[in-house]
Protein backbone atom coordinates (compact mmCIF):
# COMPACT_ATOMS: atom_id res chain seq x y z
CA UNK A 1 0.00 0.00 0.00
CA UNK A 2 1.19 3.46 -0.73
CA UNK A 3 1.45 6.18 1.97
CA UNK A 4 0.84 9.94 1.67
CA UNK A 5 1.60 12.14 4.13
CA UNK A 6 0.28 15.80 3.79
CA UNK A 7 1.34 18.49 6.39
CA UNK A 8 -0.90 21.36 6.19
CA UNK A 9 -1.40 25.47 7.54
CA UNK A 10 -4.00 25.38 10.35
CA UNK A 11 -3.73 28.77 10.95
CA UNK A 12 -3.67 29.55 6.67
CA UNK A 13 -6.62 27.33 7.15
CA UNK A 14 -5.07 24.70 4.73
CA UNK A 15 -7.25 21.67 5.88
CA UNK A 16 -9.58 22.28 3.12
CA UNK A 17 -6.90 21.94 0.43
CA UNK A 18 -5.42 18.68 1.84
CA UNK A 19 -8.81 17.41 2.21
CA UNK A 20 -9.69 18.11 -1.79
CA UNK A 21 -6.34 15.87 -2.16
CA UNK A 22 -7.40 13.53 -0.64
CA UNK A 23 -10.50 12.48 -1.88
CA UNK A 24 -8.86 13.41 -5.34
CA UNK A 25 -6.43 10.79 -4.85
CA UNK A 26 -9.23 8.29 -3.05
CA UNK A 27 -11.26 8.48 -5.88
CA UNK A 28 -8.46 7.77 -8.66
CA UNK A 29 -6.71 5.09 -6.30
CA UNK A 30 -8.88 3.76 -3.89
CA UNK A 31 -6.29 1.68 -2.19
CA UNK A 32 -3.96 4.39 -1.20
CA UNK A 33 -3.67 5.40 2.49
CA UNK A 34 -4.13 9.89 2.65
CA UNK A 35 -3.29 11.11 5.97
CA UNK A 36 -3.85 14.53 6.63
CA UNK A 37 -2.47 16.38 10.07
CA UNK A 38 -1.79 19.84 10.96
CA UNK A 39 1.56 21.03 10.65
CA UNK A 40 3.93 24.06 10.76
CA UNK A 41 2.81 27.68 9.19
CA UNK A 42 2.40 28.21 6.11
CA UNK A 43 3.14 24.44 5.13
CA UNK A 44 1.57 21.86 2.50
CA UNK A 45 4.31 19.46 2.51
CA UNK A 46 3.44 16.15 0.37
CA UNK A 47 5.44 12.69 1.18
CA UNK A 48 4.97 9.40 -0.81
CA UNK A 49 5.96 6.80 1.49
CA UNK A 50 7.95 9.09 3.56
CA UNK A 51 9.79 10.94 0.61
CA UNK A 52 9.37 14.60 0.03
CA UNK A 53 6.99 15.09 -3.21
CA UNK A 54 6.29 18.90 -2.96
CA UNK A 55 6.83 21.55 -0.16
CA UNK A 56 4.86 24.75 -0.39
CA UNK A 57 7.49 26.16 1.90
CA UNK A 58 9.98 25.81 -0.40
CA UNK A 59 8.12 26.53 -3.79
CA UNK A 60 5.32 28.75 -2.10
CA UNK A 61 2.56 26.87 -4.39
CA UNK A 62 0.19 23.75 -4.07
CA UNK A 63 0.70 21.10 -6.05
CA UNK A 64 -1.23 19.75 -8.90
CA UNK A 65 -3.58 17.19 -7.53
CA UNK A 66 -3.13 15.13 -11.37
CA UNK A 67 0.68 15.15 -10.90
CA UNK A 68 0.43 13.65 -7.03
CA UNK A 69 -1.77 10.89 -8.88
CA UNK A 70 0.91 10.12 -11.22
CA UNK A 71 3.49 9.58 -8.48
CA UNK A 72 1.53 7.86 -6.67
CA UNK A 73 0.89 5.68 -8.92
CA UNK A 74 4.74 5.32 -9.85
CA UNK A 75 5.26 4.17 -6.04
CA UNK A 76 2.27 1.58 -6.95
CA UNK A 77 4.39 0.10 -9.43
CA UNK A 78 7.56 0.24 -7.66
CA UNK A 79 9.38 3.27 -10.11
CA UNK A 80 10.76 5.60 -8.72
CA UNK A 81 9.06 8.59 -7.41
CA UNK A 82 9.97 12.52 -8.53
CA UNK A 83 8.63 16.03 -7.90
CA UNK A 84 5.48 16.80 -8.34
CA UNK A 85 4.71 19.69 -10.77
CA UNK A 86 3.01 22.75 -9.01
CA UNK A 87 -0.09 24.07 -9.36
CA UNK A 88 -0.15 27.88 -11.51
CA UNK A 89 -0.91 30.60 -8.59
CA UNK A 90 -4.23 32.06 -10.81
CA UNK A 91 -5.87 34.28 -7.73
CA UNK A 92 -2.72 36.39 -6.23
CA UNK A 93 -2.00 40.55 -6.71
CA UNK A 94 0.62 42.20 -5.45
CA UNK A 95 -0.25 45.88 -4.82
C-alpha cells in the first residue's frame, strides 16, 4: 500500500486543500492510504511513502492534484518517485 503524508497550515486554514487531495487521490486510487495532520505555518508538505513530493514552503505553491496521482501511482508500481509539478498561482495581486 502506498502512503501519503500531507502536512498542512492550520492557521492559513489549509485543511480544506489537503482534504480536496485527498479524496482526489481516493477516488483515482482507492487503495492508497491519505493522511492529513496539521503542521507548521504556512506548510503543504506532500510525502509518498515518507519521501518529500512537494513543499509549499519551499516553492510557495500547491501542487497539482493530477501530478500527485501520477506519483503515486509510480510508487504503486515500484518506479521511482519525482517532484510533483506545481499548481499555476491564478488568484494572487501584489499591490
Amino acid at each position: 500500500m502506498v502512503y501519503v503524508d500531507v502536512e498542512y497550515c492550520g492557521v492559513c486554514n489549509f485543511k480544506a486543500q489537503c482534504q480536496m487531495l485527498r479524496e482526489f487521490l481516493l477516488e483515482n486510487a482507492p487503495e492508497v492510504d491519505v493522511v492529513c495532520h496539521q503542521g507548521r505555518r504556512g506548510s503543504f508538505e506532500v510525502k509518498i511513502d515518507e519521501q518529500l513530493v512537494h513543499s509549499k514552503l519551499k516553492s510557495l505553491a500547491f501542487p497539482q492534484h493530477a501530478s500527485v496521482l501520477e506519483q503515486v501511482q509510480r510508487a504503486q508500481r515500484g518506479e521511482p518517485i519525482q517532484q510533483v509539478q506545481e499548481a499555476a498561482i491564478k488568484d494572487c495581486c501584489v499591490m
